[in-house]
N, C-alpha and C. Protein backbone atom coordinates (compact mmCIF):
# COMPACT_ATOMS: atom_id res chain seq x y z
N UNK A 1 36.03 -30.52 -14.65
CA UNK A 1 36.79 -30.60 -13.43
C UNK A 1 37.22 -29.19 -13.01
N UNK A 2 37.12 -28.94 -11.47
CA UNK A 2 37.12 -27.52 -11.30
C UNK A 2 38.79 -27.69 -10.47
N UNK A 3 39.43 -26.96 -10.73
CA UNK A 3 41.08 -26.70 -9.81
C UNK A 3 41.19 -24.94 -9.87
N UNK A 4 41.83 -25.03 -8.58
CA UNK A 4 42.29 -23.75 -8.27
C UNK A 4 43.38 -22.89 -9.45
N UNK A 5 43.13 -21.95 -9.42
CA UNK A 5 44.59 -21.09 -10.23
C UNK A 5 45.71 -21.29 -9.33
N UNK A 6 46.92 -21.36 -9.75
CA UNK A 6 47.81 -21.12 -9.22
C UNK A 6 49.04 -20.72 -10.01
N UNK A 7 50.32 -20.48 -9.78
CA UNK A 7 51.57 -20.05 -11.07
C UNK A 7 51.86 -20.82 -11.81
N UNK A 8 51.35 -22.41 -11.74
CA UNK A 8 51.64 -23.50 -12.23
C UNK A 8 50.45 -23.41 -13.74
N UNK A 9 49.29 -22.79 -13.61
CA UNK A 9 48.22 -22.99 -14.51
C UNK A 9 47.66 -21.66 -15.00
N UNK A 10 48.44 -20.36 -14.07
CA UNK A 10 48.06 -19.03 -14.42
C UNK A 10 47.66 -18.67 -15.88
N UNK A 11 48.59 -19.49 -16.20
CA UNK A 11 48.55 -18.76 -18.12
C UNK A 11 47.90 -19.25 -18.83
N UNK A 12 47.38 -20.53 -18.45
CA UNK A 12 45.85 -21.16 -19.32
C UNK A 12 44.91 -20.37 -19.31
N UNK A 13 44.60 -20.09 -18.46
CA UNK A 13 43.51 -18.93 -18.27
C UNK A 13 43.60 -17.82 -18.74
N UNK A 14 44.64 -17.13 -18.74
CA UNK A 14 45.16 -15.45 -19.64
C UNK A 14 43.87 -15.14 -20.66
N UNK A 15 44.11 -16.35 -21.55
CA UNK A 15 43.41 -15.94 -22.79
C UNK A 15 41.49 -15.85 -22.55
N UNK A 16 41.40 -16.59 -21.22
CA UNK A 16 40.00 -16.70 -21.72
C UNK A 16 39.31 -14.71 -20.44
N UNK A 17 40.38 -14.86 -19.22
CA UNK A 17 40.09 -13.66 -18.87
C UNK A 17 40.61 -12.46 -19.91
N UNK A 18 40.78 -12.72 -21.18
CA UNK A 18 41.17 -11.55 -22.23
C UNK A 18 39.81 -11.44 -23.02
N UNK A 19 39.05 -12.86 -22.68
CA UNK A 19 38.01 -12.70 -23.48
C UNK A 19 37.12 -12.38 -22.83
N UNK A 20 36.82 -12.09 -21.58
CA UNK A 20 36.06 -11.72 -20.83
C UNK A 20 36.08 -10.04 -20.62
N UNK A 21 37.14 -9.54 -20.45
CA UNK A 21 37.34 -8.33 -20.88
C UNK A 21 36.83 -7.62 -22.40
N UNK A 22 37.06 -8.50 -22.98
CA UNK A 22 36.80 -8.25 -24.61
C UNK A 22 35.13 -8.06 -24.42
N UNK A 23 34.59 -9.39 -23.96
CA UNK A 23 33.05 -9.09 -23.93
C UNK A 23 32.84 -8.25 -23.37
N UNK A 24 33.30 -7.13 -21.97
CA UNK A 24 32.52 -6.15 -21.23
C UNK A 24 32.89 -5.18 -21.73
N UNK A 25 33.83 -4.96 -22.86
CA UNK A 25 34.44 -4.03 -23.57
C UNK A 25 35.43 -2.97 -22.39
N UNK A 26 36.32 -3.98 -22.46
CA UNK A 26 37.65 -3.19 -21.47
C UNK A 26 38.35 -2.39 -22.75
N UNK A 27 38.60 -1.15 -21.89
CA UNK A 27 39.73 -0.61 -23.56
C UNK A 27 40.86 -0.96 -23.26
N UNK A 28 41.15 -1.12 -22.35
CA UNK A 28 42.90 -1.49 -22.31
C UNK A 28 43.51 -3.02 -21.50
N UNK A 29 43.75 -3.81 -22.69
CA UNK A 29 43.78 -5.07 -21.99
C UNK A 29 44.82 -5.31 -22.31
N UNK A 30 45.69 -5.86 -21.08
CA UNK A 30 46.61 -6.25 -20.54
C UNK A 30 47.06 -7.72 -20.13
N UNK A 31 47.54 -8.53 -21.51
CA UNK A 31 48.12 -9.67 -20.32
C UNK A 31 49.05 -9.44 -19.26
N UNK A 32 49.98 -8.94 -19.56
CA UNK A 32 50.70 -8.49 -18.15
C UNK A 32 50.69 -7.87 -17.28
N UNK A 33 49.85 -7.11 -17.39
CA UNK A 33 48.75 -6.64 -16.13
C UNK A 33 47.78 -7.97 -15.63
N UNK A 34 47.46 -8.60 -16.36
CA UNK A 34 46.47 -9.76 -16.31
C UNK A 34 46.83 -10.60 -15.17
N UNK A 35 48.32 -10.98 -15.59
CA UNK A 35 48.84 -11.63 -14.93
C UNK A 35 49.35 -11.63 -13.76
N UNK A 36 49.98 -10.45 -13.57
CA UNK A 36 50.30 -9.77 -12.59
C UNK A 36 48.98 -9.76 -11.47
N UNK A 37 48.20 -9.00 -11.87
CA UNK A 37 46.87 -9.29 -11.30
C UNK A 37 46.26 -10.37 -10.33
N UNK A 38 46.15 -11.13 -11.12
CA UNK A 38 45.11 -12.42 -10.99
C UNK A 38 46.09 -13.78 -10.26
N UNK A 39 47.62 -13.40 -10.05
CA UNK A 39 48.45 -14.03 -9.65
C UNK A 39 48.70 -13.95 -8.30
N UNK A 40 47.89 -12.97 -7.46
CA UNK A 40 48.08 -12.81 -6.03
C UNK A 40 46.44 -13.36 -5.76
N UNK A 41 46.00 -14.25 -6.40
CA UNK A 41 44.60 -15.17 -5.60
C UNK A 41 44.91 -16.30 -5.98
N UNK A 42 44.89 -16.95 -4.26
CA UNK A 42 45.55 -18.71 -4.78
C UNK A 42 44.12 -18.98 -3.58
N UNK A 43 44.49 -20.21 -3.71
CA UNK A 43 44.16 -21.08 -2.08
C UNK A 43 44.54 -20.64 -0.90
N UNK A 44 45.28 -20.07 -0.38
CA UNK A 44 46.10 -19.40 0.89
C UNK A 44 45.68 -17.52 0.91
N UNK A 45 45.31 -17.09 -0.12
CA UNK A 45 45.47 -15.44 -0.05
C UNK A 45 44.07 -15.14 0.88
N UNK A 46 43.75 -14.35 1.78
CA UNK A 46 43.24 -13.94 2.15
C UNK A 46 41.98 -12.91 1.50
N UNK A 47 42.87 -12.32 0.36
CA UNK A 47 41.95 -11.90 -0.42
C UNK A 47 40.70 -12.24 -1.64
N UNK A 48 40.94 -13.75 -1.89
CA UNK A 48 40.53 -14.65 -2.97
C UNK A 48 40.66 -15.37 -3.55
N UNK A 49 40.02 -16.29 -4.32
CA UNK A 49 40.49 -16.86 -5.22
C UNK A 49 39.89 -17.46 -6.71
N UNK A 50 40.84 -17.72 -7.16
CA UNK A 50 40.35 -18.05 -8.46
C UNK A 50 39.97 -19.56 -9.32
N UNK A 51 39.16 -19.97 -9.61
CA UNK A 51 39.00 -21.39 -9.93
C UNK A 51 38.91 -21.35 -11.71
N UNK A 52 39.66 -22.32 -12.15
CA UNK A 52 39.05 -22.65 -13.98
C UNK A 52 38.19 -24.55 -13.60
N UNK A 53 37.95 -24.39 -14.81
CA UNK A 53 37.54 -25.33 -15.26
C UNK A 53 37.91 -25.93 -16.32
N UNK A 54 37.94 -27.42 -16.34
CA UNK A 54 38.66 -27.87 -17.50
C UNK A 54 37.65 -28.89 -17.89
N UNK A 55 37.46 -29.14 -19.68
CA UNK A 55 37.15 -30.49 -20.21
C UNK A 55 38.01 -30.55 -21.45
N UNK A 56 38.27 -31.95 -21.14
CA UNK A 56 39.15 -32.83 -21.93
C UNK A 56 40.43 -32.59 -22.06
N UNK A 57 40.42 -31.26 -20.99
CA UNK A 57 42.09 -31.37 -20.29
C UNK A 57 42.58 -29.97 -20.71
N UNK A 58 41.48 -29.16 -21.33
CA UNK A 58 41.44 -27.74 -21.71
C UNK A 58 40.14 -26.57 -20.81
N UNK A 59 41.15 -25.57 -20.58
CA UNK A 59 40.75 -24.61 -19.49
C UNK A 59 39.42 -23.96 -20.79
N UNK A 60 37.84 -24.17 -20.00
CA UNK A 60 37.00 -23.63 -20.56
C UNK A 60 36.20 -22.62 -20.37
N UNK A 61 36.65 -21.85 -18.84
CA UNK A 61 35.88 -21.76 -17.68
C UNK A 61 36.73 -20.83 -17.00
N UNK A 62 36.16 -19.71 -16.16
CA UNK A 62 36.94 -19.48 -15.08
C UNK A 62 35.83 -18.45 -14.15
N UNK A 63 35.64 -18.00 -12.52
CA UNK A 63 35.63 -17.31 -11.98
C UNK A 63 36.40 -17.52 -10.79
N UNK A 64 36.22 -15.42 -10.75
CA UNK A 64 37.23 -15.26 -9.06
C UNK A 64 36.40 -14.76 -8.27
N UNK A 65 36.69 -15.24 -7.18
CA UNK A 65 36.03 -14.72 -5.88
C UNK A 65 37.27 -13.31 -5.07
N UNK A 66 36.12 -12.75 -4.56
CA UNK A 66 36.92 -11.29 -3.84
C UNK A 66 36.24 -11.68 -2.93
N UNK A 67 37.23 -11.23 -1.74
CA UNK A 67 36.22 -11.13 -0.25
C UNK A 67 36.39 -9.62 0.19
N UNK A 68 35.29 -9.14 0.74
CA UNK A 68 34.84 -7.71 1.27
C UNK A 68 33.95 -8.25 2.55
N UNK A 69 33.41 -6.99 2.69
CA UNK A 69 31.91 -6.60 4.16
C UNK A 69 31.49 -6.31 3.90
N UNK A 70 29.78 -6.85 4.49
CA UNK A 70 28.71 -5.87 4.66
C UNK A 70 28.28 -5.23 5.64
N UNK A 71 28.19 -4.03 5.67
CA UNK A 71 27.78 -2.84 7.18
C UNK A 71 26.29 -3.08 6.87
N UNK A 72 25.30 -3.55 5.85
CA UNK A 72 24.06 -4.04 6.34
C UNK A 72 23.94 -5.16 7.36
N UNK A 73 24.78 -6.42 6.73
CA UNK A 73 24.59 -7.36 7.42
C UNK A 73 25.39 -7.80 8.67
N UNK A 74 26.70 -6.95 8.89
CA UNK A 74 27.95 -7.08 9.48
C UNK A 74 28.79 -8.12 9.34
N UNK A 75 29.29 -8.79 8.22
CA UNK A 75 29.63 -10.00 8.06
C UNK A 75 30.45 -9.92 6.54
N UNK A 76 31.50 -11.00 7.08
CA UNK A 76 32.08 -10.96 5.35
C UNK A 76 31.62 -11.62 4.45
N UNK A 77 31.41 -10.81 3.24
CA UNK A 77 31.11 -11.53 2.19
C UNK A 77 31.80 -11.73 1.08
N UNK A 78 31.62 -12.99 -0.01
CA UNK A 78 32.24 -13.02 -1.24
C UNK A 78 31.87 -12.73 -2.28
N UNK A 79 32.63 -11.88 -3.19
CA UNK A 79 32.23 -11.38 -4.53
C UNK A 79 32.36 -12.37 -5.47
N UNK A 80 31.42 -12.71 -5.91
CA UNK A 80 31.45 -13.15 -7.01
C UNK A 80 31.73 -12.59 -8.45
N UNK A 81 33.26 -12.12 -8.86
CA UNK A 81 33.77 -10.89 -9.45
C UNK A 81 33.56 -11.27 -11.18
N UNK A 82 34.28 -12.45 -11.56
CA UNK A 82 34.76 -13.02 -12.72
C UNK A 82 33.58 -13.99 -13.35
N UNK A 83 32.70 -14.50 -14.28
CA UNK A 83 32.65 -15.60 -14.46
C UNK A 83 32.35 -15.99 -16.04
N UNK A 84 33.16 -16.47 -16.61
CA UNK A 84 33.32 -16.55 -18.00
C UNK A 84 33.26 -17.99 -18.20
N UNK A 85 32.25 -18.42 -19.64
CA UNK A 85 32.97 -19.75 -20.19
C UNK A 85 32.82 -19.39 -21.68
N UNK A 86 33.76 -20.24 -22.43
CA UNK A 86 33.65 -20.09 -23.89
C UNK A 86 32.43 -20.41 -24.46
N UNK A 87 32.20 -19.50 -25.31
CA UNK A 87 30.83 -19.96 -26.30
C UNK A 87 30.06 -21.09 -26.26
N UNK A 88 31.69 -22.11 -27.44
CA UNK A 88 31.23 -23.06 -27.37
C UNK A 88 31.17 -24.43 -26.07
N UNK A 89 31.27 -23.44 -24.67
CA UNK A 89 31.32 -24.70 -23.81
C UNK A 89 29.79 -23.93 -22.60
N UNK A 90 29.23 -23.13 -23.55
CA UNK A 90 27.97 -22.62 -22.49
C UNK A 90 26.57 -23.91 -22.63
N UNK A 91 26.13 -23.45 -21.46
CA UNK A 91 24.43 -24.39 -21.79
C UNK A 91 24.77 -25.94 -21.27
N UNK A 92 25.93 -25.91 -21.09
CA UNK A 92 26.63 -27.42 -20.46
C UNK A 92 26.49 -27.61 -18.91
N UNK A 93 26.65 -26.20 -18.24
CA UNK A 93 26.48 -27.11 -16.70
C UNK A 93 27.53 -26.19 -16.27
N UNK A 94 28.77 -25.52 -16.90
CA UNK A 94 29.92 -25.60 -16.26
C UNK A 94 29.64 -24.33 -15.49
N UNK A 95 28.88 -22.77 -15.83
CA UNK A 95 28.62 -21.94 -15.15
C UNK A 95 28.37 -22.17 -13.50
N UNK A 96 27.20 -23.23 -13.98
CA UNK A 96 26.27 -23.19 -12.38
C UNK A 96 27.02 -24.31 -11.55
N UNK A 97 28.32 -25.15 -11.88
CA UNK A 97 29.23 -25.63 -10.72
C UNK A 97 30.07 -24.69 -10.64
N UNK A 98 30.89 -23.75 -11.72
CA UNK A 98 31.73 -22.73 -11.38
C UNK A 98 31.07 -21.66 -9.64
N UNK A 99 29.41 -21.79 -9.68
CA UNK A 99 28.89 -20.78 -8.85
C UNK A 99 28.66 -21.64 -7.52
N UNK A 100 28.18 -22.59 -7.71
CA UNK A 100 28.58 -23.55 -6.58
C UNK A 100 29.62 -23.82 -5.74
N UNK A 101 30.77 -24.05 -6.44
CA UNK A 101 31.97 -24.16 -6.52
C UNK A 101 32.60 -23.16 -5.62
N UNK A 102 32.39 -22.05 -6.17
CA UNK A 102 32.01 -20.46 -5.28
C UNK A 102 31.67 -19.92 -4.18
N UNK A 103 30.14 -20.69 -4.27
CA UNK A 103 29.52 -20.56 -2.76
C UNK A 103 30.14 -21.55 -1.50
N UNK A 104 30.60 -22.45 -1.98
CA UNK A 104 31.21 -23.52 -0.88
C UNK A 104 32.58 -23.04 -0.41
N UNK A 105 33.13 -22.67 -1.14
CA UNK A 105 34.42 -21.63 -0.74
C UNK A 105 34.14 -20.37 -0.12
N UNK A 106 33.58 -19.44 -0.51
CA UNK A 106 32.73 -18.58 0.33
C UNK A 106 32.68 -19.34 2.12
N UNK A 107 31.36 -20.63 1.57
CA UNK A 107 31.20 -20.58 3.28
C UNK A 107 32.35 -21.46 3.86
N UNK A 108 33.25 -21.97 3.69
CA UNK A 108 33.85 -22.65 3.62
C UNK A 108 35.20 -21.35 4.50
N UNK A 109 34.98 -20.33 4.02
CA UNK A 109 36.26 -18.92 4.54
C UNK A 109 35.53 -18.35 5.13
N UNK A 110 34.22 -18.34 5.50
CA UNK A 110 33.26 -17.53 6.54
C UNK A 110 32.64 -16.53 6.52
N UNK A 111 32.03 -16.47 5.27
CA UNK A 111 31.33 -15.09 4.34
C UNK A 111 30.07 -16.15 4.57
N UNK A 112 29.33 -14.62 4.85
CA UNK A 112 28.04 -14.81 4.84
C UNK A 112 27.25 -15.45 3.62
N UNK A 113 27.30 -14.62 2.94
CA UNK A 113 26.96 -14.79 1.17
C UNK A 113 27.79 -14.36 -0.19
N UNK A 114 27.33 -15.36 -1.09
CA UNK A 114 28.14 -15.14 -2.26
C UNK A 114 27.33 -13.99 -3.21
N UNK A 115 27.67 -12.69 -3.74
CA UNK A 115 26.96 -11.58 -4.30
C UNK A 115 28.30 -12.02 -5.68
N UNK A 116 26.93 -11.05 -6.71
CA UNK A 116 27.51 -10.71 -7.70
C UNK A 116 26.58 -10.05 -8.94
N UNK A 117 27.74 -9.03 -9.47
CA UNK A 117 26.04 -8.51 -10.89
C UNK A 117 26.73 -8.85 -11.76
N UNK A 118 25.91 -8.83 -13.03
CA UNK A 118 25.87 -8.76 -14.14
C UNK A 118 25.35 -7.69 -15.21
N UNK A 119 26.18 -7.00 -16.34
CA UNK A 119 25.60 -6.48 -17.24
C UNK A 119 23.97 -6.56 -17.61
N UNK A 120 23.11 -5.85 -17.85
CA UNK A 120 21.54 -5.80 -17.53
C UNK A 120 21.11 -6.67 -19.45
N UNK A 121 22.12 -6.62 -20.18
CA UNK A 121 21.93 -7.05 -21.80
C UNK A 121 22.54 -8.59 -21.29
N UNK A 122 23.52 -8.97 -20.52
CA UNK A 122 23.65 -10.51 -20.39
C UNK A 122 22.75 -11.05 -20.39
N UNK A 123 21.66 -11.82 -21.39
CA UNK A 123 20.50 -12.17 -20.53
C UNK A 123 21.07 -13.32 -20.56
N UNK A 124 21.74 -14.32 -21.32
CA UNK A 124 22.04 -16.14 -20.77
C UNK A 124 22.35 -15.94 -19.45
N UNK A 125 23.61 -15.16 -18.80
CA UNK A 125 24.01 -15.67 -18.21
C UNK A 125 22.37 -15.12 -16.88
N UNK A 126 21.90 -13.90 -17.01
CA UNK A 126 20.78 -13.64 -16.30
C UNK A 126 19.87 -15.39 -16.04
N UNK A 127 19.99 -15.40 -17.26
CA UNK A 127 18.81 -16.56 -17.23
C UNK A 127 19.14 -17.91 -16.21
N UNK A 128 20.91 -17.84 -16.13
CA UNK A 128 21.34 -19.34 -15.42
C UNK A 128 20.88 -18.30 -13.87
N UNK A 129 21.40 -17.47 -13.95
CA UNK A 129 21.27 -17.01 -12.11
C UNK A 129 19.69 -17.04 -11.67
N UNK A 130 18.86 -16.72 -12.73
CA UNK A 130 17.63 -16.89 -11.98
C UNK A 130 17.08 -18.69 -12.22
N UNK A 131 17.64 -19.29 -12.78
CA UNK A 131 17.15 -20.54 -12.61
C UNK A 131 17.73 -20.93 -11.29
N UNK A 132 18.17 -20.08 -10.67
CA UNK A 132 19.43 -20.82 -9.39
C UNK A 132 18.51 -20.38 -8.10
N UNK A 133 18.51 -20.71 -6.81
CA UNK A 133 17.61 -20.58 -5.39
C UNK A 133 18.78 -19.22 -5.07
N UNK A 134 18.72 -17.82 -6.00
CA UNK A 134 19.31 -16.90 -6.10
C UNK A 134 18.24 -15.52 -5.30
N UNK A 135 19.07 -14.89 -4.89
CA UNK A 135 17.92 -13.61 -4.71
C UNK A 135 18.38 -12.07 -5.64
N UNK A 136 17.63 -11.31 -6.21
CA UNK A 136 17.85 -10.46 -7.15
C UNK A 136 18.07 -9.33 -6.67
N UNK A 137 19.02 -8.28 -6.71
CA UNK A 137 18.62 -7.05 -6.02
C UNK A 137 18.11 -6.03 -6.39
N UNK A 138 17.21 -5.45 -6.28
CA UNK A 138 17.04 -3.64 -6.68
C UNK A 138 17.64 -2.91 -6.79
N UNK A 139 19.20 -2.97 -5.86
CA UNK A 139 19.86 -2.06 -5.51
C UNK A 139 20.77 -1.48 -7.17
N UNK A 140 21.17 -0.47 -7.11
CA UNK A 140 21.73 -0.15 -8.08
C UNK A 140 23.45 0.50 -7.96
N UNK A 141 23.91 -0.43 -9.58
CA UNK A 141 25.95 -0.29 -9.18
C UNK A 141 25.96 0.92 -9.41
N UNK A 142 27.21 1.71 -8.91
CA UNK A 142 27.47 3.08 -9.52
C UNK A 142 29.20 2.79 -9.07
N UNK A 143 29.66 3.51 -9.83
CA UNK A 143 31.23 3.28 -9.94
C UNK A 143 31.63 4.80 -10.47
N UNK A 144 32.88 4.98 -9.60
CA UNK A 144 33.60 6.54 -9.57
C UNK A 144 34.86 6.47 -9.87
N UNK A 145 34.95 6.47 -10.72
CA UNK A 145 36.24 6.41 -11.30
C UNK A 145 37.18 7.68 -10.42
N UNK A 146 38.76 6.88 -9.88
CA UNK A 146 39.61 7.77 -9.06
C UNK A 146 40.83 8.27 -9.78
């Protein structure tokens, strides 16, 4: 079952965006930065939002959406920023409704398309995005640290 984040459920999630950090190897992780963070994307923010997932009444799951532009396409689009599930809850399904889930919210706020990368060694999660009616890019990330 997919539900929005909100202050009511923020902190279920803490631990698994700690583990998501852990996997991309963040050096400095912060629940209270975490929290702080990830607590200004609800349903209403303009800037995004965040969805978990739950089975059997435990948060297994989570991505956030960012909204930005594209000056290629002129149009807003959504980032597909976050998307984590536990180990033992991968290969189940819950990724590719988390991305669904995603894209309908996306068009749903009036973004063109839902983008997002991945680490080039992820290959599972590589493997769910290309099983998906996905397009791949050439383009290459570069990030400048300020």
């Amino acid at each position: 079952m997919i539900e929005t984040v909100s202050k009511n459920n923020l902190a279920e999630v803490l631990p698994l965006i700690r583990a998501y950090q852990e996997f991309y190897k963040v050096s400095e992780i912060s629940d209270d930065r975490n929290s702080e963070f990830f607590a200004q994307f609800g349903e209403s923010s303009p800037s995004g939002c965040q969805f978990i997932y739950r089975e059997a009444g435990n948060v297994v799951g989570f991505a956030t959406v960012y909204f930005s532009f594209a000056s290629t396409i002129t149009e807003k689009v959504a980032v597909l920023n976050d998307l984590y599930t536990l180990p033992n809850s991968r290969g189940k399904g819950i990724g590719r409704q988390l991305i669904e889930h995603c894209r309908a919210y996306a068009a749903n706020n009036g973004a063109a398309r839902l983008q997002w990368v991945t680490a080039p060694e992820n290959e599972q999660a590589q493997k769910l995005y290309d099983s998906m009616n996905t397009g791949k890019s050439k383009w290459h990330f570069y990030t400048y640290n300020t």
